[in-house]
Each structure stands twice: as C-alpha cells, then as structure tokens.
C-alpha atoms as a PDB file:
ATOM      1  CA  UNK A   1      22.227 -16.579 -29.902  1.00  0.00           C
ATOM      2  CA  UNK A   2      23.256 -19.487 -32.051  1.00  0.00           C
ATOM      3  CA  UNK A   3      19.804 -21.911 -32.454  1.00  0.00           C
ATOM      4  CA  UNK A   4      22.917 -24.798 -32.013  1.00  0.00           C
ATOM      5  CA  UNK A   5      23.861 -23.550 -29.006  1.00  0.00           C
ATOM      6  CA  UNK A   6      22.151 -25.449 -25.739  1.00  0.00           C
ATOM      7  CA  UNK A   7      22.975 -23.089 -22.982  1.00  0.00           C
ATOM      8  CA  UNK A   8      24.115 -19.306 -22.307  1.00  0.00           C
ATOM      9  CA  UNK A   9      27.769 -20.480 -21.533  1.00  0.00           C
ATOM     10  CA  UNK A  10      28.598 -22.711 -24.420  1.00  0.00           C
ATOM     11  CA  UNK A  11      27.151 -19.476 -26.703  1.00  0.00           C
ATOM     12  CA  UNK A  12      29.493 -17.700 -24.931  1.00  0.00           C
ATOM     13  CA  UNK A  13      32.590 -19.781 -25.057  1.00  0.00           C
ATOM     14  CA  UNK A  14      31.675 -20.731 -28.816  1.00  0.00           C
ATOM     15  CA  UNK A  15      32.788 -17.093 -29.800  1.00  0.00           C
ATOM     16  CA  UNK A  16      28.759 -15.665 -30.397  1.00  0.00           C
ATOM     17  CA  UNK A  17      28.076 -12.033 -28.787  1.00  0.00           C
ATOM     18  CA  UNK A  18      27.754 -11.973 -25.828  1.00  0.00           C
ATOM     19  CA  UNK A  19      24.021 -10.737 -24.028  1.00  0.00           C
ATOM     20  CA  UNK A  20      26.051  -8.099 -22.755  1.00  0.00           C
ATOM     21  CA  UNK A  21      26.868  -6.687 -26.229  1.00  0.00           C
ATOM     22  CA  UNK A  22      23.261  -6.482 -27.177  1.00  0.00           C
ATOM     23  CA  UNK A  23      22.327  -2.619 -27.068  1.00  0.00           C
ATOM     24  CA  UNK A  24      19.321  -2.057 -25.414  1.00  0.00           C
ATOM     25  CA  UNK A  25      21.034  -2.885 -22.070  1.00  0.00           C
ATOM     26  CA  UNK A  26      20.506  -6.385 -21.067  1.00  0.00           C
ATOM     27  CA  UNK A  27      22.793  -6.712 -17.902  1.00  0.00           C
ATOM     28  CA  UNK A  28      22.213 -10.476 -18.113  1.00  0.00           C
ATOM     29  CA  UNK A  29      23.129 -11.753 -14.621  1.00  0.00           C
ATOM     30  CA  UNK A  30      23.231  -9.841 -11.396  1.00  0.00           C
ATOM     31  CA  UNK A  31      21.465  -7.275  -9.779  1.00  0.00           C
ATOM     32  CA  UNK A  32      18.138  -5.654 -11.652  1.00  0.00           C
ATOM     33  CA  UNK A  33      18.194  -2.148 -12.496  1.00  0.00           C
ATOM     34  CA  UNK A  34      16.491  -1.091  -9.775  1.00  0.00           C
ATOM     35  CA  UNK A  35      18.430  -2.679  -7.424  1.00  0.00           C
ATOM     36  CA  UNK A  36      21.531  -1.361  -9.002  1.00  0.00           C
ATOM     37  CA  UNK A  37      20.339   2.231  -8.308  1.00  0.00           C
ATOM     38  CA  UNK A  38      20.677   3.949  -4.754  1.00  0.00           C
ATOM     39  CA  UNK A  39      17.073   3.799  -2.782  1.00  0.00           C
ATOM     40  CA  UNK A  40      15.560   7.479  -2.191  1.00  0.00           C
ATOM     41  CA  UNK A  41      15.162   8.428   0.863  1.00  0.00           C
ATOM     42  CA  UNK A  42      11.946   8.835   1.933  1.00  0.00           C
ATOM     43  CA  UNK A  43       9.381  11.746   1.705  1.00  0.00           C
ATOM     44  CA  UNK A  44       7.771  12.780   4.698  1.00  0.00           C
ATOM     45  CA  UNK A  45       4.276  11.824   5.808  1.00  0.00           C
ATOM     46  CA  UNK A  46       3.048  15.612   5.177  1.00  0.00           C
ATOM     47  CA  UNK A  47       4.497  15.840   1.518  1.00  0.00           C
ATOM     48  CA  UNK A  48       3.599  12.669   0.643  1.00  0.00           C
ATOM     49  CA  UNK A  49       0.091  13.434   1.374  1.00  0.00           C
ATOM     50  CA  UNK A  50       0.263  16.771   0.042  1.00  0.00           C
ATOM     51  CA  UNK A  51       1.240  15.038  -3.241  1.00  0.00           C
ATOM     52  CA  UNK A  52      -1.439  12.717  -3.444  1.00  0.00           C
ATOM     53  CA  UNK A  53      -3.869  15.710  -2.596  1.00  0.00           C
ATOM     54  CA  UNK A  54      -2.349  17.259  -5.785  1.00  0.00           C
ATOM     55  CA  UNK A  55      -2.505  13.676  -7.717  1.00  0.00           C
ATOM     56  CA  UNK A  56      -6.223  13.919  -6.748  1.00  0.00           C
ATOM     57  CA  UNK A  57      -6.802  17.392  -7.727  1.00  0.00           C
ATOM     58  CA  UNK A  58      -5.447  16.676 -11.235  1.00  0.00           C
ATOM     59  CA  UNK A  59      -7.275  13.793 -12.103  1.00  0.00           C
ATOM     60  CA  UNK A  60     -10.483  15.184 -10.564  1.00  0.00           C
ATOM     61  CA  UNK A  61      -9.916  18.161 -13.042  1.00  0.00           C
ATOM     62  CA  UNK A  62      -9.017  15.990 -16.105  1.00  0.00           C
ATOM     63  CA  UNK A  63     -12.244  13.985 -15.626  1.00  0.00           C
ATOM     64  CA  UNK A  64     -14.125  17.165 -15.822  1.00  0.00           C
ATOM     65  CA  UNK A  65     -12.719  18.080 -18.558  1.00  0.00           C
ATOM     66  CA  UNK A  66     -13.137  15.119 -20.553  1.00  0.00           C
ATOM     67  CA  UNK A  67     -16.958  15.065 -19.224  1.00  0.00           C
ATOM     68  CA  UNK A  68     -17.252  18.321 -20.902  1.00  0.00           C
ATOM     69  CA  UNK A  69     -15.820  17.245 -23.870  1.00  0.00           C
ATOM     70  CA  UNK A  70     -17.924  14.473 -24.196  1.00  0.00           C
ATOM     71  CA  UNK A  71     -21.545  16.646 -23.543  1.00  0.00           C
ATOM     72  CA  UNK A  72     -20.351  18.546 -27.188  1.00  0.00           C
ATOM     73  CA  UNK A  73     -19.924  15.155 -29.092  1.00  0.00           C
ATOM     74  CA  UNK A  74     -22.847  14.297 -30.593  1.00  0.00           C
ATOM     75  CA  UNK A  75     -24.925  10.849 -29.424  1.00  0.00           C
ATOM     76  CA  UNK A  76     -23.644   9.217 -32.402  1.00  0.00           C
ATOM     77  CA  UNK A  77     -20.111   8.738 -30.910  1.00  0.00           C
ATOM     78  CA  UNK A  78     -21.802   6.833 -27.649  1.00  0.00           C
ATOM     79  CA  UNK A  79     -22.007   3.223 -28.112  1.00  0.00           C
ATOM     80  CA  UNK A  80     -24.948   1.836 -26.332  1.00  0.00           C
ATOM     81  CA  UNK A  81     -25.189   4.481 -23.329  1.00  0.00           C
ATOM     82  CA  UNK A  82     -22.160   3.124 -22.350  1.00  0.00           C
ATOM     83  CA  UNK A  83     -19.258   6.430 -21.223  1.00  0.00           C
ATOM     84  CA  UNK A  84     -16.217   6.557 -23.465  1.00  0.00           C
ATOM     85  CA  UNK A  85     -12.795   5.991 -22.296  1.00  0.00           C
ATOM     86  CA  UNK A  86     -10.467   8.723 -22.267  1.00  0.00           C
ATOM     87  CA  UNK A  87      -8.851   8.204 -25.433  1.00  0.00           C
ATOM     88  CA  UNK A  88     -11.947   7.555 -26.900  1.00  0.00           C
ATOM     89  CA  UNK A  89     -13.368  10.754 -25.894  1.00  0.00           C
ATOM     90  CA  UNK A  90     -10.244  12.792 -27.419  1.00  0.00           C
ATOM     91  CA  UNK A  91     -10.060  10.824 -30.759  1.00  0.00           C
ATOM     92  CA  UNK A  92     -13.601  11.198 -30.989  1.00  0.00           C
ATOM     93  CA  UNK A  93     -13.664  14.688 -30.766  1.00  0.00           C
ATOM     94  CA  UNK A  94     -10.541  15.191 -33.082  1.00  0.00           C
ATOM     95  CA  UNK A  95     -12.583  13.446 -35.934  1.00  0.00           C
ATOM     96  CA  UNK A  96     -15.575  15.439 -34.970  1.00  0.00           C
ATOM     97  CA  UNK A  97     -13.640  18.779 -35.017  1.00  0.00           C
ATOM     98  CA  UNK A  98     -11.476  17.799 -38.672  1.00  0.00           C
ATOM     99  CA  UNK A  99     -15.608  17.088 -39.651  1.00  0.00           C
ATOM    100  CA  UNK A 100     -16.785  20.223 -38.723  1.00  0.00           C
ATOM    101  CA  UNK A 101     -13.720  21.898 -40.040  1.00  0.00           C
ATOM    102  CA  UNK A 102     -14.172  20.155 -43.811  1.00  0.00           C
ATOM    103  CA  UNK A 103     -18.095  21.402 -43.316  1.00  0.00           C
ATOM    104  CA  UNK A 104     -16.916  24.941 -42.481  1.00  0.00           C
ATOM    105  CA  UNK A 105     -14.333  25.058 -45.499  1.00  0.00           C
ATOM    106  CA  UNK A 106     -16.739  23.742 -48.121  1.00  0.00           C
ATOM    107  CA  UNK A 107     -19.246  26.326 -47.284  1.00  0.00           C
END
C-alpha cells in the first residue's frame, strides 16, 4: 500500500493492488483459514488415547536417544553441568564427528 493512502478503502478505490492480489494468500476480510475449512469429526476416546500412547512412546525413545548421544560427546561440549538441548546435542555431535573424521583422514 501507498504510504499516502490513510485507510484500506481509499488504497483500494485509488487504483493500488488490492491485499487480495498479494501472493502469499492474504484473504483480507472474512472468515480465517481455519474457519474456512470443514471441522473433522472427531476421533474416538480409544484412538485418541492410543495416539497419545504412541506420541509418548516416541518422544520417550527420542530422549533416549539423544541421552546416548550426549554420554559419547566429550565434557567439553557441556556448559556448566547444565544438559544440552536437543539441537544442541545433534550439532554438537556433527562437529565432533566432521573432528574426528579430519583426525582419522590426516593420519
């Protein structure tokens, strides 16, 4: 929009593009996405508690594995006994790996 312009509708009516031109998919006006689309019906009791059992499951599993990840870094890589987050844990142990890689091809 025009920096002249003092509301939406004078833009508008001045001849500037409209918000509805714009093309990431401003709808301007009206209903929100997600009111635009149909509700889901609901899943049942059972399966939804099924799923979160699975949810759980998973993220029990990916903690794990980032635990173990973090025993093989070396202490160096812990900051003040405190635990690394998760992506600090995997870009640690990239850098650590591309180390021990350069070691291993220079000998």
């Amino acid at each position: 929009m025009d920096s002249m312009c003092s509301s939406p509708e004078t833009c508008y009516s001045s001849g500037h593009q409209e918000i509805n031109d714009f093309p990431f998919g401003f709808t301007g006006r009206g209903a929100s996405p997600a009111a635009q689309r149909q509700s889901k019906p609901k899943m049942s009791t059972k399966r939804r508690m099924k799923a979160s059992e699975r949810e759980k499951m998973r993220m029990r599993s990916l903690a794990e594995a980032l635990h173990q990840l973090r025993d093989y870094l070396p202490p160096d890589y812990s900051k003040r006994g405190q635990p690394l987050t998760k992506i600090q844990t995997l870009k640690y142990t990239i850098e650590y790996i591309n180390k021990l890689s350069d070691i291993l091809s220079r000998a």
